[in-house]
C-alpha atoms as a PDB file:
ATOM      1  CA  UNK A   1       0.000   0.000   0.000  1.00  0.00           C
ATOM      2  CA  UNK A   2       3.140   2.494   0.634  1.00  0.00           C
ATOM      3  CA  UNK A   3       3.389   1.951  -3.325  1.00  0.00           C
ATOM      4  CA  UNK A   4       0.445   3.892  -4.204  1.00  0.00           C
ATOM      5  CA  UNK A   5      -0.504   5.369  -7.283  1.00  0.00           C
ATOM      6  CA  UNK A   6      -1.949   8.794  -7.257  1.00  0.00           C
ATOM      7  CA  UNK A   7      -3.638  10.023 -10.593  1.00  0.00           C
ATOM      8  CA  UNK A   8      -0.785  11.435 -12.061  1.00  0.00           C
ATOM      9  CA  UNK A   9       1.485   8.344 -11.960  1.00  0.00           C
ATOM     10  CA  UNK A  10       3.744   9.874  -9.219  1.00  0.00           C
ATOM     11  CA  UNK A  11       3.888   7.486  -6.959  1.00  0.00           C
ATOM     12  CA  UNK A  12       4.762   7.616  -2.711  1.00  0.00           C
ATOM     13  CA  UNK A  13       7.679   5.995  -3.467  1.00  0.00           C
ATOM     14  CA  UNK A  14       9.209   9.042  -6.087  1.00  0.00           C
ATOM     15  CA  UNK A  15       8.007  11.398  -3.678  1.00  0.00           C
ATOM     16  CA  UNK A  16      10.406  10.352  -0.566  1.00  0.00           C
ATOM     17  CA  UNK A  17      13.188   9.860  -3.358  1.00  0.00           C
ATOM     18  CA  UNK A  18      12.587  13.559  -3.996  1.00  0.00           C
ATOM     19  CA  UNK A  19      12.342  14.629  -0.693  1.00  0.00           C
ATOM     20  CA  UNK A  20      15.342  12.503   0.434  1.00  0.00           C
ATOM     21  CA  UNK A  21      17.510  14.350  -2.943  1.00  0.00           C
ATOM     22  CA  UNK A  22      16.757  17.517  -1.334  1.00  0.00           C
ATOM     23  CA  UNK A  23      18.169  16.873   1.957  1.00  0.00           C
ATOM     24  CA  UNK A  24      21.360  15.906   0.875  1.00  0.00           C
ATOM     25  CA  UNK A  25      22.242  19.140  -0.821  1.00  0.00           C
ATOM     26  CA  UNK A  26      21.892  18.186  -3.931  1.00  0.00           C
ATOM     27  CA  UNK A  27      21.522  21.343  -6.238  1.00  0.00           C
ATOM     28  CA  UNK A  28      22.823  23.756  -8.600  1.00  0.00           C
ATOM     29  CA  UNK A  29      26.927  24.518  -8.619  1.00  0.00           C
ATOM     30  CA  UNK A  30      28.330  28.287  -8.600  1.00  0.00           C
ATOM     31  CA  UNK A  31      29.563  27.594 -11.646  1.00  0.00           C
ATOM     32  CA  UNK A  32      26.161  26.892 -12.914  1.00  0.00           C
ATOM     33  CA  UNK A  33      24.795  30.088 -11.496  1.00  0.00           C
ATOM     34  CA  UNK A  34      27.558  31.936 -12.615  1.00  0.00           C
ATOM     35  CA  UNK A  35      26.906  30.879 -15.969  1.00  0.00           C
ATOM     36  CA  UNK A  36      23.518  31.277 -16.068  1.00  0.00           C
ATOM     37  CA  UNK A  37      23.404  34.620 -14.399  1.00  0.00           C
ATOM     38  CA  UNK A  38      25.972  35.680 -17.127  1.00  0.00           C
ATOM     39  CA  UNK A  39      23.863  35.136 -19.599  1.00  0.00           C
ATOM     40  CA  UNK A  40      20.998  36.654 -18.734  1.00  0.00           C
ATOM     41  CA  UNK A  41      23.306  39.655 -17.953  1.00  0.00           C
ATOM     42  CA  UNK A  42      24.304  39.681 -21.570  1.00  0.00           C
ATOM     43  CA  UNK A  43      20.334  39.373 -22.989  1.00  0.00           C
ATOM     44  CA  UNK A  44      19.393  41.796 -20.679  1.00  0.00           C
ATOM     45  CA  UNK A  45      21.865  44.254 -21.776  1.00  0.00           C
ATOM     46  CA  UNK A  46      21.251  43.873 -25.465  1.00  0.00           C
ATOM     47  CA  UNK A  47      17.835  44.442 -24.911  1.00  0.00           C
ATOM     48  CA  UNK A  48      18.405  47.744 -23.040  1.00  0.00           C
ATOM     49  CA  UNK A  49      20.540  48.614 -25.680  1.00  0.00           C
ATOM     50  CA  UNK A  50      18.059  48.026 -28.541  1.00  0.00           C
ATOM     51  CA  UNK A  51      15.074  49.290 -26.538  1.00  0.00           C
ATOM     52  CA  UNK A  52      17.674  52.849 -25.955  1.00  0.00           C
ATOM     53  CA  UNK A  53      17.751  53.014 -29.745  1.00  0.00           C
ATOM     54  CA  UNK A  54      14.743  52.049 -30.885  1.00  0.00           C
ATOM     55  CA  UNK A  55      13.440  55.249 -28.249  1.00  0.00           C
ATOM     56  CA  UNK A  56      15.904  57.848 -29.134  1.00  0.00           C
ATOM     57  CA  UNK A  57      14.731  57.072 -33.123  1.00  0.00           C
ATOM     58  CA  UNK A  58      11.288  57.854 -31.830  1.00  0.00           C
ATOM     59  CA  UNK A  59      12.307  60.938 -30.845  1.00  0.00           C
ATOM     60  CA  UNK A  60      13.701  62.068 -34.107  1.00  0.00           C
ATOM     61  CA  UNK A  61      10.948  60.544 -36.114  1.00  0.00           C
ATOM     62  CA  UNK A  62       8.109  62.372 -34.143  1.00  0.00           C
ATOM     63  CA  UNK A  63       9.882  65.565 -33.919  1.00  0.00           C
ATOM     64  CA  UNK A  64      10.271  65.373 -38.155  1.00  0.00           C
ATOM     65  CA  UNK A  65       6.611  64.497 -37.595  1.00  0.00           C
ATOM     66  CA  UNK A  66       5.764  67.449 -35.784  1.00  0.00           C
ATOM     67  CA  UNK A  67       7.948  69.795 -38.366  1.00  0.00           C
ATOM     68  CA  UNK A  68       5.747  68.644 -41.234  1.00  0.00           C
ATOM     69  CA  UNK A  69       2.634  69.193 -39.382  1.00  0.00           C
ATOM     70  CA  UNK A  70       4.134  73.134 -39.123  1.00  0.00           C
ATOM     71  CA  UNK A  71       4.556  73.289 -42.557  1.00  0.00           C
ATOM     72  CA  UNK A  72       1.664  71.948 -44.156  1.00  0.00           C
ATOM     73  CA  UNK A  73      -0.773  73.839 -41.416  1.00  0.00           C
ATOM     74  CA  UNK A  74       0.874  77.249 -42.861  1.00  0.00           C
ATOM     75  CA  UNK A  75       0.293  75.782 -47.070  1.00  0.00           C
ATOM     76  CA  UNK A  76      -3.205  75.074 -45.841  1.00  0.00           C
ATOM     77  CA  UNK A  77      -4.021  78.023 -44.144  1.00  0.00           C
ATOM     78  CA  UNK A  78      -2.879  79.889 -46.894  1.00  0.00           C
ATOM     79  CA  UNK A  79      -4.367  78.239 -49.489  1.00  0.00           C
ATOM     80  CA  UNK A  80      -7.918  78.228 -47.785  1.00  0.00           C
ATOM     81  CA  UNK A  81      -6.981  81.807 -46.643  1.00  0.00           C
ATOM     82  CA  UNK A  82      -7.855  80.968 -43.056  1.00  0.00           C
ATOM     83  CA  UNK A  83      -7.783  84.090 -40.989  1.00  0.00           C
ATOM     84  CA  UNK A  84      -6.384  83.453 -37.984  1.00  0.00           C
ATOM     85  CA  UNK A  85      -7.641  85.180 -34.752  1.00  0.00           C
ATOM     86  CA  UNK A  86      -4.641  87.249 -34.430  1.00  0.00           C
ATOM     87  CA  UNK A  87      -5.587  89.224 -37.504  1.00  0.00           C
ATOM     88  CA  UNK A  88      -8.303  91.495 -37.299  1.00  0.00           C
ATOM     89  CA  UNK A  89     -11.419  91.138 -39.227  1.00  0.00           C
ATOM     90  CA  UNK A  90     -10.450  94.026 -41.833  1.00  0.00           C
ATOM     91  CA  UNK A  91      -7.442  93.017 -42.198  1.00  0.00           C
ATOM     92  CA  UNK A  92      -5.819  91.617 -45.069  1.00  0.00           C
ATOM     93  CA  UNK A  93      -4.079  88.504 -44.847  1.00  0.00           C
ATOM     94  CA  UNK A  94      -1.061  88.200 -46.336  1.00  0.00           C
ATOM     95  CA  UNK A  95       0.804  84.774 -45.875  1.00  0.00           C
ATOM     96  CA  UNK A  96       2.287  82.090 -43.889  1.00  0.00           C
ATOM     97  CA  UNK A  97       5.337  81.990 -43.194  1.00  0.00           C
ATOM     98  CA  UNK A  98       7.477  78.887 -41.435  1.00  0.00           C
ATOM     99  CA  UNK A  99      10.906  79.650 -40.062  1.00  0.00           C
ATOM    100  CA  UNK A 100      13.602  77.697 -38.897  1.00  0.00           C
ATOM    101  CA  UNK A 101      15.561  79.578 -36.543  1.00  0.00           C
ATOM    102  CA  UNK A 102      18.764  78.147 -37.484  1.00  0.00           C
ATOM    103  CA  UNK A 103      18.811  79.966 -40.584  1.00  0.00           C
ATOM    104  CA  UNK A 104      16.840  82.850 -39.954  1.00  0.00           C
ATOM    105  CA  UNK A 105      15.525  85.282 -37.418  1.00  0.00           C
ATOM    106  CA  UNK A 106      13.051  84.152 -35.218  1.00  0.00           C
ATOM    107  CA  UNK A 107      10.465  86.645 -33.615  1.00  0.00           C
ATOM    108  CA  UNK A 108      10.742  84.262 -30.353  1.00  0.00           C
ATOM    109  CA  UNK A 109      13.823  83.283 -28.946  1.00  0.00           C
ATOM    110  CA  UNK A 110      14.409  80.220 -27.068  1.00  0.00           C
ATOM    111  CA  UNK A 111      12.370  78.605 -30.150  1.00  0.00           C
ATOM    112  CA  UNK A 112      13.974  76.024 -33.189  1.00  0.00           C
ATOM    113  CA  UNK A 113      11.136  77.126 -35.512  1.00  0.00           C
ATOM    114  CA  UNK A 114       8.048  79.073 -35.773  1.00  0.00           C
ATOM    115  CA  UNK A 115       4.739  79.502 -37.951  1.00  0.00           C
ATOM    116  CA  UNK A 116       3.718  83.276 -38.732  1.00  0.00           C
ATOM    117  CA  UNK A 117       0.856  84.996 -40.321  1.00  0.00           C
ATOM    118  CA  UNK A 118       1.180  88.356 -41.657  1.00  0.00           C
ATOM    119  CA  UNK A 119      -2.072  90.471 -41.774  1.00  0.00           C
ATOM    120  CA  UNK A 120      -2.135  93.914 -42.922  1.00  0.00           C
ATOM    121  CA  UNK A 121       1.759  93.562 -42.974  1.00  0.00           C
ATOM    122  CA  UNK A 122       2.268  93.145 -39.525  1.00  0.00           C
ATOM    123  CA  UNK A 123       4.229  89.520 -39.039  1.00  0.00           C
ATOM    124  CA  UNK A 124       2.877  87.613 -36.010  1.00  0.00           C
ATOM    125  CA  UNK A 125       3.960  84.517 -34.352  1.00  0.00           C
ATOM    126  CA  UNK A 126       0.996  81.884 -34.996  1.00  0.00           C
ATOM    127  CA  UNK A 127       2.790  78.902 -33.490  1.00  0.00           C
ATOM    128  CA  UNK A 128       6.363  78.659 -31.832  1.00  0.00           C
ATOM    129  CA  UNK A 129       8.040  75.025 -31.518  1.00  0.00           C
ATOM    130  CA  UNK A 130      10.758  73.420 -29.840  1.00  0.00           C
ATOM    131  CA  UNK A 131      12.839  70.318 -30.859  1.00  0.00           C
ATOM    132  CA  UNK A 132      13.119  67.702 -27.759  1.00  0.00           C
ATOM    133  CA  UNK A 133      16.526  68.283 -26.206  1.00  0.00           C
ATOM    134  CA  UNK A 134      19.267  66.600 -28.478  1.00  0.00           C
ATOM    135  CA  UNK A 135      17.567  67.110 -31.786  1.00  0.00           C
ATOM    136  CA  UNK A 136      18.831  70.184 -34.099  1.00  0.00           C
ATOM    137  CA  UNK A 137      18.308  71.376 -37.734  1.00  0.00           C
ATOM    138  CA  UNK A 138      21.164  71.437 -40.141  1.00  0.00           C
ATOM    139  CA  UNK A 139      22.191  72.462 -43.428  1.00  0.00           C
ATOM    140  CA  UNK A 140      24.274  69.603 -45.392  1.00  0.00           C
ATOM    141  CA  UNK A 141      26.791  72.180 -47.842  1.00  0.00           C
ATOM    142  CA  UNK A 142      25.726  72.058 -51.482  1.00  0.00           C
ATOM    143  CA  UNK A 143      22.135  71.588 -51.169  1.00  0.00           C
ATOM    144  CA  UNK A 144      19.086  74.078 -51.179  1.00  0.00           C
ATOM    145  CA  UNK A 145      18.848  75.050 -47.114  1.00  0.00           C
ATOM    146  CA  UNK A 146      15.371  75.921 -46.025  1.00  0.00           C
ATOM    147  CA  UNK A 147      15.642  79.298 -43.882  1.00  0.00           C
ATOM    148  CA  UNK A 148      12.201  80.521 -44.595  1.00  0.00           C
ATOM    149  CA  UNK A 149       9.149  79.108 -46.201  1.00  0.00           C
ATOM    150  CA  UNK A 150       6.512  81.644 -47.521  1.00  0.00           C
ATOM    151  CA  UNK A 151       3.068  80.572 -48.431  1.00  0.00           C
ATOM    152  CA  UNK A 152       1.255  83.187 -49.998  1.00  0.00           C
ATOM    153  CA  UNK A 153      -2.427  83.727 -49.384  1.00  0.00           C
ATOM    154  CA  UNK A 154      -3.124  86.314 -52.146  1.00  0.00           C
ATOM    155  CA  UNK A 155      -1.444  84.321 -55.039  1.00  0.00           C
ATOM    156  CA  UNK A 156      -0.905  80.945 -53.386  1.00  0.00           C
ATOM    157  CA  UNK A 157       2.318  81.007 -54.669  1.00  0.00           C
ATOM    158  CA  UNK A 158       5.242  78.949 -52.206  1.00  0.00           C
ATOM    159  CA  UNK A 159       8.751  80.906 -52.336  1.00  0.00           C
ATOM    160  CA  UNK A 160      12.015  79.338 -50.680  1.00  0.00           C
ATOM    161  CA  UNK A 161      11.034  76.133 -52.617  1.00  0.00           C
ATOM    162  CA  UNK A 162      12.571  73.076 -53.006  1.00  0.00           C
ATOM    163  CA  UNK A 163      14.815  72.570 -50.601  1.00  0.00           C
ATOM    164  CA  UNK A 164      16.198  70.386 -48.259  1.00  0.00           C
ATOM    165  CA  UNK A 165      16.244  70.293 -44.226  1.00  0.00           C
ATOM    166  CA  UNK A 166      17.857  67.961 -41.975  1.00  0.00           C
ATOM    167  CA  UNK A 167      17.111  67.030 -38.421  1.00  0.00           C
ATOM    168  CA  UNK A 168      19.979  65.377 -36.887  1.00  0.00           C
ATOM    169  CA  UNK A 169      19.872  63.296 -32.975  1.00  0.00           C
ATOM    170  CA  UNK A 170      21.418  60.763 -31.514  1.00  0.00           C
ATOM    171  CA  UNK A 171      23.331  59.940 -34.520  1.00  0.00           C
ATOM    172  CA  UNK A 172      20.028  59.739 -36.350  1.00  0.00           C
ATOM    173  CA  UNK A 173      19.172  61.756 -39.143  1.00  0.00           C
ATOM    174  CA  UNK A 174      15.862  62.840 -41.359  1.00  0.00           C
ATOM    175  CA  UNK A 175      15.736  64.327 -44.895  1.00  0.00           C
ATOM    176  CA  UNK A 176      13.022  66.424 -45.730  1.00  0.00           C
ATOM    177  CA  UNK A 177      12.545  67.537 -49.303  1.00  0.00           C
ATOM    178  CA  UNK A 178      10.177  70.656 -50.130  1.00  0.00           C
ATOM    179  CA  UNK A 179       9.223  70.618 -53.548  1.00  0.00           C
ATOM    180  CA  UNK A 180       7.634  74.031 -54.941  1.00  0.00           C
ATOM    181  CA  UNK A 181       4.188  73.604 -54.497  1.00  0.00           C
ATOM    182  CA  UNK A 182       5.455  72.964 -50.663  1.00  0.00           C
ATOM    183  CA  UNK A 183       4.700  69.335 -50.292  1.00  0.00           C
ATOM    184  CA  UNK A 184       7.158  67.707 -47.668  1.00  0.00           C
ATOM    185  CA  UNK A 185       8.194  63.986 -48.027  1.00  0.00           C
ATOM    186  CA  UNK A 186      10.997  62.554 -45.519  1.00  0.00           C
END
């Protein structure tokens, strides 16, 4: 009867075997822990790594994101001639006008680029951005720099077009290409 059978086939007898291997020490080595702690050590650090990089790409990728947004808000104001409140109803609305502060003069400081509206030929700032902390603008030498992008209202003519901006981070980098009519693709 000390030989019983319980439903899962593990019998008494296998359970005092097991109880009688863990009394006399039996388990793992150092070596063994060593070994196995190492490794997980090593996939745990890889990941990190990976997960760091895949994050700071984010960053660059959103904050191109956010640039385009700027810039194709100011062509489609423009081109629907959408009066911001800034401007007064009798006045006459001009354009929109993007900026990148690297290459221009900003009305704000402290900003990397900003969206203005100029109504009855007063300039005002419409919408002032920052790029997260480690992300800048650049020009690459030899191709068309973006310092200012003009869309007008009146005409709906684009000037500073094509050209070329570059957002550089954690040594990351996105192209954006302006064509003339001021469509962005990066």
């Amino acid at each position: 009867m000390s030989n019983v059978r319980s439903r899962t086939g593990f019998t008494q007898h296998h359970f005092r075997n097991l109880i009688e291997y863990c009394k006399n020490g039996a388990g793992f080595t150092l070596v063994e822990l060593l070994v196995v702690f190492s490794l997980m050590s090593i996939v745990s650090g890889l990941g990190f790594a990976s997960f760091m990089s895949y994050s700071r790409r984010q960053v660059i990728v959103q904050a191109a994101s956010n640039f385009k947004q700027t810039i194709d808000l100011a062509r489609f104001n423009a081109l629907s001639q959408v009066k911001p409140e800034t401007c007064s109803s009798g006045d006459e609305l001009s354009n929109f006008k993007v900026n990148i502060c690297l290459n221009a003069i900003c009305l704000n400081s402290g900003v990397d680029y900003e969206m203005n509206v100029t109504c009855a030929g007063l300039e005002q700032v419409y919408v002032k951005k920052t790029l997260p902390q480690g992300v800048t603008f650049s020009n690459v030498p030899g191709n068309p720099a973006c310092a200012t992008l003009t869309f007008n209202a009146l005409t709906g003519v684009a000037q500073g077009l094509p050209c070329e901006i570059y957002i550089n981070g954690y040594g990351n980098q996105v192209i954006f290409s302006v064509d003339s009519n001021g469509h962005v693709s990066y």
